[in-house]
N, C-alpha and C. Protein backbone atom coordinates (compact mmCIF):
# COMPACT_ATOMS: atom_id res chain seq x y z
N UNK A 1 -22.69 0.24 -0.56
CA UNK A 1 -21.92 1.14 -1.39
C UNK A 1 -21.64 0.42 -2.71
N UNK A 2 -21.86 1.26 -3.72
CA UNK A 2 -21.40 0.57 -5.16
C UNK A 2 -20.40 0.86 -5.51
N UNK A 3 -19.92 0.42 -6.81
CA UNK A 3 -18.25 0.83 -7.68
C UNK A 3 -18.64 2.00 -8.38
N UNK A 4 -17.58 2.93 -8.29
CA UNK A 4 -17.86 3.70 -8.65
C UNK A 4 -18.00 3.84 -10.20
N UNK A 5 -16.90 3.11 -10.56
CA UNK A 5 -16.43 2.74 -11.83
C UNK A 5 -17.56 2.26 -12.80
N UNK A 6 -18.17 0.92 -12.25
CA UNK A 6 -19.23 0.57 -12.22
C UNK A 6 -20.49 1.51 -12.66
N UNK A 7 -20.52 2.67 -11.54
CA UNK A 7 -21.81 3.02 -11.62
C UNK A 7 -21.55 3.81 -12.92
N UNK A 8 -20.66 4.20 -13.33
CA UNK A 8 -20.53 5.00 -14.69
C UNK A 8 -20.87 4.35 -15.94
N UNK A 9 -21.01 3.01 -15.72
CA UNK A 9 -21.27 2.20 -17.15
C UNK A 9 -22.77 1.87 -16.88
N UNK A 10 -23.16 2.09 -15.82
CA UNK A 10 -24.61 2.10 -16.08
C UNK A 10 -25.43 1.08 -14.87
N UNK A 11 -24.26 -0.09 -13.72
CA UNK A 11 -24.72 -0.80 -13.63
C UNK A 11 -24.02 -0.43 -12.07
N UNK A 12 -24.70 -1.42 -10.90
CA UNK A 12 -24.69 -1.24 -9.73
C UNK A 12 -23.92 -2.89 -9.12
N UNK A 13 -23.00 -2.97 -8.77
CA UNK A 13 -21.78 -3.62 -8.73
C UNK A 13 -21.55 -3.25 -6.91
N UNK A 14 -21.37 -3.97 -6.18
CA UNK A 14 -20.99 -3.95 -4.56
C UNK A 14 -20.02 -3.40 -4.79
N UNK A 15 -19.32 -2.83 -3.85
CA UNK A 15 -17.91 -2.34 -3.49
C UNK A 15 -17.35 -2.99 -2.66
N UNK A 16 -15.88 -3.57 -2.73
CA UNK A 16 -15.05 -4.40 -1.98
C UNK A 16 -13.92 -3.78 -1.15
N UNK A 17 -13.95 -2.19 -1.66
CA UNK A 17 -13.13 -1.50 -0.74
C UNK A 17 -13.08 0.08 -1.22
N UNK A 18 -12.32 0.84 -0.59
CA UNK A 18 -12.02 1.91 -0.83
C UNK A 18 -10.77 2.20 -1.67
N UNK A 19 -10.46 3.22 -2.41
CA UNK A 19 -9.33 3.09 -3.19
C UNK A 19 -8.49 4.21 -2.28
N UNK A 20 -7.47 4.09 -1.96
CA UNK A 20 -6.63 4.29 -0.58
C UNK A 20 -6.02 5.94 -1.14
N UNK A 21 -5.88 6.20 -2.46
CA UNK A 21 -5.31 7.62 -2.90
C UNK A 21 -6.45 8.42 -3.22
N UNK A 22 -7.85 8.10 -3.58
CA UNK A 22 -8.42 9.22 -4.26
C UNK A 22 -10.21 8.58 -3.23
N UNK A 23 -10.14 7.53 -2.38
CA UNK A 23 -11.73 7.21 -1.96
C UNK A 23 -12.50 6.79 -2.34
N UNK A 24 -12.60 6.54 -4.12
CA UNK A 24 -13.37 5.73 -4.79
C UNK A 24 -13.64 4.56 -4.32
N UNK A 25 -14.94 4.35 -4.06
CA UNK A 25 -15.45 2.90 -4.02
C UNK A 25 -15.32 2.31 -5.09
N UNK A 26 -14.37 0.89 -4.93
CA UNK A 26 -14.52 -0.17 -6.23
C UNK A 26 -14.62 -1.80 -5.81
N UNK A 27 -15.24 -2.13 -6.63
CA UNK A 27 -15.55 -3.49 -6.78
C UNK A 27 -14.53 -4.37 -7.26
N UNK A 28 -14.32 -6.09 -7.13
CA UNK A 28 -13.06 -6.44 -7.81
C UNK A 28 -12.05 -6.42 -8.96
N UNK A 29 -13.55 -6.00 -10.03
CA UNK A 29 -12.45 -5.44 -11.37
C UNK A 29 -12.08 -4.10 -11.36
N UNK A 30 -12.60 -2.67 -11.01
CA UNK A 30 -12.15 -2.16 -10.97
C UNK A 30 -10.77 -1.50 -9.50
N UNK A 31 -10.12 -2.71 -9.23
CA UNK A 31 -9.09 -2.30 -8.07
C UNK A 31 -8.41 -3.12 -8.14
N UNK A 32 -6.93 -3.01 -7.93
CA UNK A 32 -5.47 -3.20 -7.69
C UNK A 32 -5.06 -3.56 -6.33
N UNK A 33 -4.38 -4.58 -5.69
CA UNK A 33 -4.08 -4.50 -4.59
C UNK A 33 -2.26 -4.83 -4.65
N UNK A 34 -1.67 -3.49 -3.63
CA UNK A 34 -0.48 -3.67 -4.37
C UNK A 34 0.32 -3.64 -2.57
N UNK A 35 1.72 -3.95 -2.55
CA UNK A 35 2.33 -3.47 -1.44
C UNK A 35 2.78 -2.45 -1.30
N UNK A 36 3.13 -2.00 -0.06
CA UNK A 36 3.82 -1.07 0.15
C UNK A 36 4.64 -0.63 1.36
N UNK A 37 5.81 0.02 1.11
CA UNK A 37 7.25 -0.52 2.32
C UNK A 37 6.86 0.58 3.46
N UNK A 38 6.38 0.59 4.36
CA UNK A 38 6.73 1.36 5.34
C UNK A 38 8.62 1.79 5.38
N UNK A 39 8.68 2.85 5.88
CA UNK A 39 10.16 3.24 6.03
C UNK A 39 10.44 4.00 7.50
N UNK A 40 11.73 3.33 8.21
CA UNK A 40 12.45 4.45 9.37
C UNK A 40 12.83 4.93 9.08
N UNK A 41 14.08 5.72 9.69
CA UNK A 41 15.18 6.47 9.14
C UNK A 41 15.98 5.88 10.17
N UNK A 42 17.06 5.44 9.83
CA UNK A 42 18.55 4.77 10.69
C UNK A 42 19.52 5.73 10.60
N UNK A 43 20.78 5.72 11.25
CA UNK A 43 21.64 6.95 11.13
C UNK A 43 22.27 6.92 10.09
N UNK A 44 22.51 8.40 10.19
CA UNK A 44 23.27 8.80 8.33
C UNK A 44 22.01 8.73 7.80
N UNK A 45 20.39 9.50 7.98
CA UNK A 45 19.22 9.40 6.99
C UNK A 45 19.48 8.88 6.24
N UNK A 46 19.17 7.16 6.56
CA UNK A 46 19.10 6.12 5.66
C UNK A 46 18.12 6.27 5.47
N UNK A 47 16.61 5.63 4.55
CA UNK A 47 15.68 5.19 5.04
C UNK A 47 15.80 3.80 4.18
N UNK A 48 15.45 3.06 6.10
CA UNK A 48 15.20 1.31 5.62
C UNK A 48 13.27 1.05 5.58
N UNK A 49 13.54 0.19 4.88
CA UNK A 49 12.25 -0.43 4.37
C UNK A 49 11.72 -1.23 5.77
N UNK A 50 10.46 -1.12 6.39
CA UNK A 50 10.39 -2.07 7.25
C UNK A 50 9.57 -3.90 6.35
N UNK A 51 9.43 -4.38 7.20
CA UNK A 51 9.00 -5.81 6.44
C UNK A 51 7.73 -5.92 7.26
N UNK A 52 6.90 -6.64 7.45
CA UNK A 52 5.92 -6.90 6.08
C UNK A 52 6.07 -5.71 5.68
N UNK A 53 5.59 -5.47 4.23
CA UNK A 53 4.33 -4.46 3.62
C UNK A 53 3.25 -4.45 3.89
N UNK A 54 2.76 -3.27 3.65
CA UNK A 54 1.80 -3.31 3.92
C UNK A 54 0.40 -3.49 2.77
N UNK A 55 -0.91 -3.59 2.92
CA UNK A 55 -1.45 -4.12 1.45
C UNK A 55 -2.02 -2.79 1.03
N UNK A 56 -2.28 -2.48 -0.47
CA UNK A 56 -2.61 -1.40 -0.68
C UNK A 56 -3.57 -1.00 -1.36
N UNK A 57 -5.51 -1.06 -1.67
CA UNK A 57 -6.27 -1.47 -2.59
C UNK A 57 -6.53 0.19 -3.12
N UNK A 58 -6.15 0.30 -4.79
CA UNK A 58 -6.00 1.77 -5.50
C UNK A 58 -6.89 0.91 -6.60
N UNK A 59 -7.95 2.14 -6.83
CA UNK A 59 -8.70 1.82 -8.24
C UNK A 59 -8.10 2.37 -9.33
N UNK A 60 -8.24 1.40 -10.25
CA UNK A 60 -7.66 1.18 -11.78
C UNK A 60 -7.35 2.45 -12.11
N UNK A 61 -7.70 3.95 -11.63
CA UNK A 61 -7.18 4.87 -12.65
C UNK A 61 -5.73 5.27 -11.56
N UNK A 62 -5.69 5.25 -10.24
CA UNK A 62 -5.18 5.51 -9.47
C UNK A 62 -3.84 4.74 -9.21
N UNK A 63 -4.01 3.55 -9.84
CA UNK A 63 -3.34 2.41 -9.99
C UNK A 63 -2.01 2.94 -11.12
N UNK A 64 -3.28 3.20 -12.40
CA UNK A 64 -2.03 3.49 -13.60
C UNK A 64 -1.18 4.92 -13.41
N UNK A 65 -1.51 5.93 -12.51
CA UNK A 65 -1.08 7.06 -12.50
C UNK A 65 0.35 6.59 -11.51
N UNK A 66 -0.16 5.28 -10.53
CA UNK A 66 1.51 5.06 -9.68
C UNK A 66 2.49 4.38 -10.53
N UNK A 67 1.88 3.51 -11.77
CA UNK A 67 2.88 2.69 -12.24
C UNK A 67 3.02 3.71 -13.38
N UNK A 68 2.56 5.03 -13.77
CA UNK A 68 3.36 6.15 -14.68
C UNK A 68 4.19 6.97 -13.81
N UNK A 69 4.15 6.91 -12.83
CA UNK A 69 5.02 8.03 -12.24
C UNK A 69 6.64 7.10 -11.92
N UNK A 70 5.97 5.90 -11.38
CA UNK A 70 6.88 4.98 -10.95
C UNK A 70 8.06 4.88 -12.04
N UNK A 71 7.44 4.85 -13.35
CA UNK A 71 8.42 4.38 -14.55
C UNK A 71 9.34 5.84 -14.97
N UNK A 72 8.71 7.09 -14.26
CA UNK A 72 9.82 8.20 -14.88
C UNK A 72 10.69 8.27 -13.69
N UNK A 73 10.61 7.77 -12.39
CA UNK A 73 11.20 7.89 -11.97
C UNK A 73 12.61 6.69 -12.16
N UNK A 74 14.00 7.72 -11.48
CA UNK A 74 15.39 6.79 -11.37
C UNK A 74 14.89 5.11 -11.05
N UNK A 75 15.78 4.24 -11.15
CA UNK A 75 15.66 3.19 -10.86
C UNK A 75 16.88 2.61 -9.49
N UNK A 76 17.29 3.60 -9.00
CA UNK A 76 18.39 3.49 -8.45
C UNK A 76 17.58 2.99 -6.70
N UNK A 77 18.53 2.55 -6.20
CA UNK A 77 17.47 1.81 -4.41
C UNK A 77 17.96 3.01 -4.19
N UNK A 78 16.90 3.69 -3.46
CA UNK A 78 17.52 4.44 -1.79
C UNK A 78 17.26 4.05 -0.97
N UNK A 79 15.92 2.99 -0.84
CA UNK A 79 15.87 2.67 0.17
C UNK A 79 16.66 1.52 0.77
N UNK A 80 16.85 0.75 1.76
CA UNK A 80 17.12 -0.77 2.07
C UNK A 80 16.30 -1.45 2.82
N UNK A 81 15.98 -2.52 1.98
CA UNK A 81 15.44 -3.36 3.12
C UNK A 81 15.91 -4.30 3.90
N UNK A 82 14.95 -4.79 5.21
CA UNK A 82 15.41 -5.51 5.79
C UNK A 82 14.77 -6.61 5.86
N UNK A 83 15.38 -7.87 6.38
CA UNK A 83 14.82 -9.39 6.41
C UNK A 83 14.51 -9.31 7.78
C-alpha cells in the first residue's frame, strides 16, 4: 500500500499506517501520531480519563482539522484524570 498523500505528488512512498479518522494510507511524513484518553463515566456523569492513552496515527489533513476544532473549543477540563 502507498501514501496517499504521496501518491498525489507524483511518487510511490510505502505506507506506515492507516489514518484512524478518514483511512488514508500514509507514510511517515505525511502522519501524526497523537494520544488519546479513553473515558468511563463515575457517579454524578463524571467522565474520568482512563490512563494509558491510547496512540492515535491521523494524516496531516486530518490532523489539522483536530487541532482547528480543538482550538474553538472551551478550554475548561470536564474530564478528570486518573494516575
Amino acid at each position: 500500500m502507498h501514501c496517499l498523500d504521496c501518491s498525489g505528488l507524483g511518487a510511490q512512498v510505502a505506507a506506515v499506517g492507516v489514518c484512524a479518522q478518514c483511512g488514508a494510507a500514509v507514510c511517515p511524513v505525511h502522519s501524526e501520531t497523537s494520544e488519546q484518553f479513553l473515558t468511563c463515566t463515575k457517579p454524578v456523569s463524571r467522565p474520568v480519563a482512563i490512563e494509558p492513552p491510547v496512540r492515535r496515527l491521523l494524516c496531516a489533513t486530518c490532523a489539522a482539522a483536530h487541532r482547528a476544532h480543538a482550538a474553538c473549543r472551551p478550554q475548561t477540563a470536564h474530564t478528570a484524570r486518573t494516575s
